[in-house]
Structure formats: C-alpha cells, structure tokens
C-alpha atoms as a PDB file:
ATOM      1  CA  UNK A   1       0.000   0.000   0.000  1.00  0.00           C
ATOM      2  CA  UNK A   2       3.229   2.278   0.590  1.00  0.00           C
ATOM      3  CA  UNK A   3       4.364   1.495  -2.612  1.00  0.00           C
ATOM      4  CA  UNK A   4       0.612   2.476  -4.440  1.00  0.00           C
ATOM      5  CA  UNK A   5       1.088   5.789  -2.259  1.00  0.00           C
ATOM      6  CA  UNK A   6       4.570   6.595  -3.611  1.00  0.00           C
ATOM      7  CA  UNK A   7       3.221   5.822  -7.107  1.00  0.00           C
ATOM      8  CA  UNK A   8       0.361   8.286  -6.680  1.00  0.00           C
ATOM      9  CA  UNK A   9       2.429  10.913  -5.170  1.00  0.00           C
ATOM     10  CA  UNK A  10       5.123  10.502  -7.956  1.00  0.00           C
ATOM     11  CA  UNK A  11       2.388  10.863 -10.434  1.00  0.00           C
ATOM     12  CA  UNK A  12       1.157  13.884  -8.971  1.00  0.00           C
ATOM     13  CA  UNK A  13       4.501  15.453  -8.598  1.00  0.00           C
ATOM     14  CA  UNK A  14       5.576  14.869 -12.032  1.00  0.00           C
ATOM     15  CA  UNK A  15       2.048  16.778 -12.736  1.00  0.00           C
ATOM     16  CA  UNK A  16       2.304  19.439 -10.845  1.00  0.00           C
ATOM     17  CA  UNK A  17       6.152  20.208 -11.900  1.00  0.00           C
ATOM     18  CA  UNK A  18       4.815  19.823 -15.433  1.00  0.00           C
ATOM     19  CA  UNK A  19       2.162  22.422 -15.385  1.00  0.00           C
ATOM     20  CA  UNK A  20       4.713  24.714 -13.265  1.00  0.00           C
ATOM     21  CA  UNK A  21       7.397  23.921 -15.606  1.00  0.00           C
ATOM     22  CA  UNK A  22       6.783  23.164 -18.806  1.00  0.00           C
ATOM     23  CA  UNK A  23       5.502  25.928 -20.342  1.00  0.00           C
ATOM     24  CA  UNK A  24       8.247  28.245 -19.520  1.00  0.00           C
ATOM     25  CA  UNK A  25      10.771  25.051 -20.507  1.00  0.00           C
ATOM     26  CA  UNK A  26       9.243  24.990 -24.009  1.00  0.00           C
ATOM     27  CA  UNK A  27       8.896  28.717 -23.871  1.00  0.00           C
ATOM     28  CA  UNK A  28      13.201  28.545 -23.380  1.00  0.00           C
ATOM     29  CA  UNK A  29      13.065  26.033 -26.237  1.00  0.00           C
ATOM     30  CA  UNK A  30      11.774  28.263 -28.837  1.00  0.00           C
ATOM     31  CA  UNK A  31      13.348  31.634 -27.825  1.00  0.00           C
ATOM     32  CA  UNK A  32      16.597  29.386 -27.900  1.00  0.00           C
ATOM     33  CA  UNK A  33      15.498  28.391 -31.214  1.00  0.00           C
ATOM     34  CA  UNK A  34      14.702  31.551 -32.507  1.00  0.00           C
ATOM     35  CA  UNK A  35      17.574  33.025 -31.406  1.00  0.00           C
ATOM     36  CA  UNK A  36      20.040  30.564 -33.317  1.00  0.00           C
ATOM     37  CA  UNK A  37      17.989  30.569 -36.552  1.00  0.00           C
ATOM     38  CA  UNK A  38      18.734  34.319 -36.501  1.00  0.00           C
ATOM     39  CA  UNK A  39      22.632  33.426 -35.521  1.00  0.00           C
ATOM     40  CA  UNK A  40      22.278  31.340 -37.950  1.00  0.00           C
ATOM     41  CA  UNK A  41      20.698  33.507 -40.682  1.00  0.00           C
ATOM     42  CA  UNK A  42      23.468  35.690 -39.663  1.00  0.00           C
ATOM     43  CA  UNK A  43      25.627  33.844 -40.794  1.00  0.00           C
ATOM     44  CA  UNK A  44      24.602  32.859 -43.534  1.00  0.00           C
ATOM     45  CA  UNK A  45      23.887  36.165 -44.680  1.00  0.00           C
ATOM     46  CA  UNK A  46      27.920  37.186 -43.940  1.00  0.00           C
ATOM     47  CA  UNK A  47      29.238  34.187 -45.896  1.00  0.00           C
ATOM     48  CA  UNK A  48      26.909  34.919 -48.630  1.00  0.00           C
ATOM     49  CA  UNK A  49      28.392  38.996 -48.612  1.00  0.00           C
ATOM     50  CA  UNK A  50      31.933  37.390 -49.023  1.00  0.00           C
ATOM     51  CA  UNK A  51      31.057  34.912 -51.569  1.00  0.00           C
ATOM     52  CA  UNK A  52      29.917  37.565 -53.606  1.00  0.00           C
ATOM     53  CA  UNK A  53      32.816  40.396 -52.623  1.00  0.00           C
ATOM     54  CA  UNK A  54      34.804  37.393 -53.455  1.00  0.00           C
ATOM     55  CA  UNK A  55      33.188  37.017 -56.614  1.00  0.00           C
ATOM     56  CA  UNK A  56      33.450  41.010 -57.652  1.00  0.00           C
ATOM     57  CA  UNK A  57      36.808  40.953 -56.577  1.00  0.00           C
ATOM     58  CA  UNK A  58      37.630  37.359 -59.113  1.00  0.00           C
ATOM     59  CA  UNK A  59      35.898  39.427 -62.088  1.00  0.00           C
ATOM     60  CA  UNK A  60      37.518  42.861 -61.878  1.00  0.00           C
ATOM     61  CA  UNK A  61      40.778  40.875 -61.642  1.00  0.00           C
ATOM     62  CA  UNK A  62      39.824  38.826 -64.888  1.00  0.00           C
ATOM     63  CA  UNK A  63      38.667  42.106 -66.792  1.00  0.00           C
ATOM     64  CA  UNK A  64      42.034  44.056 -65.541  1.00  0.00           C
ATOM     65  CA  UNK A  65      44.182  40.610 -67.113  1.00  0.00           C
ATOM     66  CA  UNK A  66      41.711  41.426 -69.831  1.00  0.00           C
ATOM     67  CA  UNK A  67      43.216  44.725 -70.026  1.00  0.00           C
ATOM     68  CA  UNK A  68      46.625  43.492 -70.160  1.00  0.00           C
ATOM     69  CA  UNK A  69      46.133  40.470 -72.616  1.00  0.00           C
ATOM     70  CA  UNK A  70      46.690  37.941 -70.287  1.00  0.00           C
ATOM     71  CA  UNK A  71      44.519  35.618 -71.612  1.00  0.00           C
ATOM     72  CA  UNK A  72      44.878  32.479 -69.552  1.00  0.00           C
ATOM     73  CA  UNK A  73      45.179  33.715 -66.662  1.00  0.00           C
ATOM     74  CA  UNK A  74      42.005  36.082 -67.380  1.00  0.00           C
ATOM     75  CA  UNK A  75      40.100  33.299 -68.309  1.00  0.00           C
ATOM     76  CA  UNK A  76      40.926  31.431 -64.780  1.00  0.00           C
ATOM     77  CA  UNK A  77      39.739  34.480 -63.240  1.00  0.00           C
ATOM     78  CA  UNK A  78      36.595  33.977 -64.689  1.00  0.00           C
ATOM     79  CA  UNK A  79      36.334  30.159 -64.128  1.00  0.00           C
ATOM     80  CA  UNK A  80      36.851  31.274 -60.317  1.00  0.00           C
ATOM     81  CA  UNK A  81      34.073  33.680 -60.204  1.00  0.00           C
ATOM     82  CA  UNK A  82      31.805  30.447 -62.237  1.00  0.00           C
ATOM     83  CA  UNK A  83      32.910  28.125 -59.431  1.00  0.00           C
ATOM     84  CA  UNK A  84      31.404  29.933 -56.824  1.00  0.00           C
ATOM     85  CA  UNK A  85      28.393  31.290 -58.952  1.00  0.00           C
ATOM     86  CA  UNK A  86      27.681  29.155 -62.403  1.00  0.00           C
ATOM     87  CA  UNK A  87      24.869  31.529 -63.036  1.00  0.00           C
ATOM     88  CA  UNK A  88      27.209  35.089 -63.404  1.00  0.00           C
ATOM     89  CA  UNK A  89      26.229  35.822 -66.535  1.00  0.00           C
ATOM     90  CA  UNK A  90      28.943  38.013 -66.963  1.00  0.00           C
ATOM     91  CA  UNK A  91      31.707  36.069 -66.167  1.00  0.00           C
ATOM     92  CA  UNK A  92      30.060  33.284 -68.919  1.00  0.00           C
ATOM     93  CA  UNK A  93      30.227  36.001 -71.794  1.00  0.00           C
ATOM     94  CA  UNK A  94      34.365  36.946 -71.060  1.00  0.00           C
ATOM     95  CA  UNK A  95      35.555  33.644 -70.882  1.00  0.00           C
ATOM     96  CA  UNK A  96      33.780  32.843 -74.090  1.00  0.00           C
ATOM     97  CA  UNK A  97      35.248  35.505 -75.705  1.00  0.00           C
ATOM     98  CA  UNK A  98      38.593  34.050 -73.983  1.00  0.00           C
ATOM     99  CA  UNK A  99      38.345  30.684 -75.369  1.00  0.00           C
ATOM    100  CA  UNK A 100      37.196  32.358 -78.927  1.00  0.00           C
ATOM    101  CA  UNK A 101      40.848  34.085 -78.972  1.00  0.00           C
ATOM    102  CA  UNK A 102      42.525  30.785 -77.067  1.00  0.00           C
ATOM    103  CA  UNK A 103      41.451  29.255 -79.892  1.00  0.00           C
ATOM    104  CA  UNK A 104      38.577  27.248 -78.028  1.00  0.00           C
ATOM    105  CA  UNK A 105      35.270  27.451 -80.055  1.00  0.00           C
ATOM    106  CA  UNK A 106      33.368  24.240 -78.747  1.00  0.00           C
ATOM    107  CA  UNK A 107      34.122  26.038 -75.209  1.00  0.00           C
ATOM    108  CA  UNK A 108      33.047  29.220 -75.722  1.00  0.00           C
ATOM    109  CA  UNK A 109      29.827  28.249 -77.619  1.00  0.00           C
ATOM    110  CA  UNK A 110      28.919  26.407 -74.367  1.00  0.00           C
ATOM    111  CA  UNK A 111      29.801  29.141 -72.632  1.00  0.00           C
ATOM    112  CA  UNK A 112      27.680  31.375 -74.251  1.00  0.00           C
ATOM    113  CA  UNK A 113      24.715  28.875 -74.527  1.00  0.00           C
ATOM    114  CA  UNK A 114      24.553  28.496 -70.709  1.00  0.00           C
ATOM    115  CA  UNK A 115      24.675  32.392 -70.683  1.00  0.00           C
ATOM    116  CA  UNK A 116      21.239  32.378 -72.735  1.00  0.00           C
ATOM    117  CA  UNK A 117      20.202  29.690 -70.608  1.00  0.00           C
ATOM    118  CA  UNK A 118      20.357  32.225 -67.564  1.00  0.00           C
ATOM    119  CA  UNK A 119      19.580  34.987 -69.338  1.00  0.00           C
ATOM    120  CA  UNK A 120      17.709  34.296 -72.431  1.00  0.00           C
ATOM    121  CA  UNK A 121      16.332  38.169 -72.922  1.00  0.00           C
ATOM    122  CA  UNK A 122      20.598  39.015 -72.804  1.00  0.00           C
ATOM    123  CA  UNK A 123      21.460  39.986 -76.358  1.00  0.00           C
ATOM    124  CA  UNK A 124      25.510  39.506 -76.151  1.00  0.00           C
ATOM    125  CA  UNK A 125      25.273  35.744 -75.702  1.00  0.00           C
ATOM    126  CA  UNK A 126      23.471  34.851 -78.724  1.00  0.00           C
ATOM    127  CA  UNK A 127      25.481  37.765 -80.871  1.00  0.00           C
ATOM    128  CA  UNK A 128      28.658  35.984 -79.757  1.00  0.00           C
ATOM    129  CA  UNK A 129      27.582  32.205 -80.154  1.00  0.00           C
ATOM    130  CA  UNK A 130      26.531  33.980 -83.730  1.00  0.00           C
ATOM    131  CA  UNK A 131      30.364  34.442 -84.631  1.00  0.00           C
ATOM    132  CA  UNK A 132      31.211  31.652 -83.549  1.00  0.00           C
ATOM    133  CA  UNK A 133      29.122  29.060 -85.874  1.00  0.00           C
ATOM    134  CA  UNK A 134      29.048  31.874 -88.666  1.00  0.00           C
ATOM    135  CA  UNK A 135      33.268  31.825 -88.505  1.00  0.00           C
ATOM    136  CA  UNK A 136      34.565  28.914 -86.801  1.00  0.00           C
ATOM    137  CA  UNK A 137      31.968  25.744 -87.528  1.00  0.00           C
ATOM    138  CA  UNK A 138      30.182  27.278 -90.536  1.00  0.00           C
ATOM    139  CA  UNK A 139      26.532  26.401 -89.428  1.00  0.00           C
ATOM    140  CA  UNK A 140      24.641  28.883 -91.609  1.00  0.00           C
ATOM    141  CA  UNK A 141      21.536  28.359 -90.147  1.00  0.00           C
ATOM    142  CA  UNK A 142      22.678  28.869 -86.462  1.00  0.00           C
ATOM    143  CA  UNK A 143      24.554  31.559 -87.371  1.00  0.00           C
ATOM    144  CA  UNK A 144      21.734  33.538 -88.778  1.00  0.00           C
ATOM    145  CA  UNK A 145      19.039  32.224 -86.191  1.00  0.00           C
ATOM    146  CA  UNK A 146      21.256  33.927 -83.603  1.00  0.00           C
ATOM    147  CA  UNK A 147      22.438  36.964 -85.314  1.00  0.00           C
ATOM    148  CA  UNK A 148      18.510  37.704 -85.676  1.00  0.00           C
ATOM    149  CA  UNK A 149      17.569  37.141 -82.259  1.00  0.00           C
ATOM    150  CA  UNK A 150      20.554  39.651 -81.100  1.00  0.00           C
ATOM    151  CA  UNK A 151      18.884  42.046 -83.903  1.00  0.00           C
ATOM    152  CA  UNK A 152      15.876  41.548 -81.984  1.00  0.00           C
ATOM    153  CA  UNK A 153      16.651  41.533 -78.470  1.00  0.00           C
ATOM    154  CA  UNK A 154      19.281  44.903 -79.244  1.00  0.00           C
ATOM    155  CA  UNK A 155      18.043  46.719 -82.562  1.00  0.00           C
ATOM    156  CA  UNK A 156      19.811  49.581 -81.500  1.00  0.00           C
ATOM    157  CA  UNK A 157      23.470  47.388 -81.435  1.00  0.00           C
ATOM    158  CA  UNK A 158      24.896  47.436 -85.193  1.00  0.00           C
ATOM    159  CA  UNK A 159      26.959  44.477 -84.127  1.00  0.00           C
ATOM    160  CA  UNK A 160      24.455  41.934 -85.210  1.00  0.00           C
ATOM    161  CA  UNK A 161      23.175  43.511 -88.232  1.00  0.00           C
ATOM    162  CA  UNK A 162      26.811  43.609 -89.232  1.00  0.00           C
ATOM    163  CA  UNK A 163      27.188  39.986 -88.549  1.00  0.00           C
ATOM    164  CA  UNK A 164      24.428  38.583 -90.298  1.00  0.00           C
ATOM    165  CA  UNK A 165      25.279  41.000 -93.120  1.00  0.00           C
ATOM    166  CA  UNK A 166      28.671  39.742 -93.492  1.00  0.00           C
ATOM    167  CA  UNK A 167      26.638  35.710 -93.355  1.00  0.00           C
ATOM    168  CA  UNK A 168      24.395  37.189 -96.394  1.00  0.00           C
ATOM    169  CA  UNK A 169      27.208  38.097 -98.105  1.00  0.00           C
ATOM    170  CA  UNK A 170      29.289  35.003 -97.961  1.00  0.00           C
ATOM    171  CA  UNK A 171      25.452  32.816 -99.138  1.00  0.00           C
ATOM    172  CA  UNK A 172      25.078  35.080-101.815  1.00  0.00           C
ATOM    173  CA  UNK A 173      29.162  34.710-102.878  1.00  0.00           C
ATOM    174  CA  UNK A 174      28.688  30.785-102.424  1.00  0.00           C
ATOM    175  CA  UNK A 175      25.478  30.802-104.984  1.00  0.00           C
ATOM    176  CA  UNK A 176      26.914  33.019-107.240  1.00  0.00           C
ATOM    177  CA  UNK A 177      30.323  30.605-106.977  1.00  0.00           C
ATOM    178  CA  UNK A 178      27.995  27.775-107.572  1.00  0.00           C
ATOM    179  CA  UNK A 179      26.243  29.099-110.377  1.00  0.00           C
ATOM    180  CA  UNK A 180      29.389  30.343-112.154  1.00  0.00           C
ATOM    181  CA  UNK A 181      31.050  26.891-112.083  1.00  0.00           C
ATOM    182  CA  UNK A 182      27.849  25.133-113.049  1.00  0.00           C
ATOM    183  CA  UNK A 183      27.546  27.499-116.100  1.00  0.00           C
ATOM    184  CA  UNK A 184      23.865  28.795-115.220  1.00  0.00           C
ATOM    185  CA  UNK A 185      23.563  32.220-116.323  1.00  0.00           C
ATOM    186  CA  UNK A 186      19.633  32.526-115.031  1.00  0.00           C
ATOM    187  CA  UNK A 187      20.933  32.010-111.265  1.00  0.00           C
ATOM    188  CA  UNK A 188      23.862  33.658-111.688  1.00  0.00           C
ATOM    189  CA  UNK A 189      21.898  36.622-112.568  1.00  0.00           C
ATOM    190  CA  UNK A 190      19.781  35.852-109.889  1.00  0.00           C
ATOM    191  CA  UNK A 191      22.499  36.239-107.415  1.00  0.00           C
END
C-alpha cells in the first residue's frame, strides 16, 4: 500500500512540476530556437556577402588581365568567379570571348549557350555564339538564327546587323560561286 502511495504521489509530482514547468521550458526552447535561426541567418547572410565580394573581386581581376592580354590567366579568373556562382552571366560572356581568342570554339559556344540559358532576354550571348558558328563551324543556319535574335533583343546594337550581313554576303558569294562553275547564267543573274 506504501508502494501504491509513492506511485500516486510521484504521479502527482511529475504533474504538478509539469504544469509549473513546462511551459516556460518549451517557452526557453523556442526563444533558444529563434535566437540561433537568426545566428544562424546571420551567418549565412555574412558568408553569402563574401562569396559575392569574393566574386566582384575574381571578375575585376579577370577584366584588368583582360586589359593586359593575359589571356589564360584572365580566363581562370573567370572560371573562379563560375565556381562559386555558375549563373554570373557576366563572367560566362568573357571567358567565351577568352576561349574564342585561345582558340577554343566548342568552349566558348557552351559558354555562351549556358549564358542564354540564364539569361535568355541578354542579347551579347546569342550575338557571340553567332560568330562563332558563322566563322569557326560554318553552321549557316545557327549563325543567322542567332544573329537575328541579337537584332531583336538589341536593334539599336549594329553588331548583329553587321554579322548577319557579313553571313548574307558570304550565301550570296557561295550561290553566285555555284552558279558560275555550273555554267547557269539565269541564277547567276539571280544572285
């Protein structure tokens, strides 16, 4: 019978100390919670300012090797900034233009297609990948699909009207090329 009255007044203890006590325990449980998702935030928030002074800092380096005509070393300036950040947009367009001179053209035309990727309303990606299958692969087609959508997203620019002039030109040349070694006067004329 002790026992079944130490039971009982264990029982009611552990009541009474939980309606004293608990609320103000859970109460400590979600200020401390609170508290560190704000540390936490915090921090967060501070690593995500350096990643990105970082970032700026990585870029103006590449564009001042840029500058200078250090190409390779620009162009790991750039890959640095992409590391932390595949999405700067930026950073996708000069190193593009770094493999075009390096001599790189499958590179930078995957470059510049994962620039329009993240920017698709950006005019200097498609302009660029234009060049680049107008002059290094020769894909007529791609060429001039691109050159018109930099027309279209930047009428203002005269780059691409220039560019896609230039790709009318060399068609026309070709036909009339054609027609001149196939000895037909009615397209040559034509052309």
């Amino acid at each position: 019978q002790d026992s079944l009255i130490d039971s009982e007044y264990v029982e009611l203890s552990f009541k009474n100390y939980e309606e004293l006590h608990l609320l103000s325990f859970l109460t400590s449980i979600k200020e401390y919670c609170e508290k560190n998702a704000k540390v936490q935030l915090s921090a967060k928030e501070n690593r995500e300012q350096k990643l990105e002074k970082n970032q700026d800092r990585d870029y103006l380096f590449g564009m001042a090797l840029l500058a200078q005509k250090d190409w390779v070393r620009a162009c790991k300036a750039f890959t640095n900034v992409l590391t932390a950040n595949p999405t700067h947009y930026d950073s996708l367009i000069q190193r593009g233009l770094l493999h075009v001179i390096l001599q790189q053209p499958i590179e930078a035309v995957q470059d510049f297609t994962t620039a329009i990727k993240i920017k698709p309303e950006g005019p200097a990606a498609y302009l660029h990948r234009a060049k680049c299958y107008h002059r290094k692969f020769r894909q007529k087609e791609k060429a001039l699909s691109d050159y018109s959508m930099a027309i279209d997203l930047a009428p203002q620019d005269a780059a691409g009207y220039l560019g896609r002039g230039e790709l009318y030109d060399e068609i026309a040349l070709h036909h009339e090329k054609q027609a001149l070694e196939n000895k037909d006067e009615v397209s040559y004329a034509h052309v």
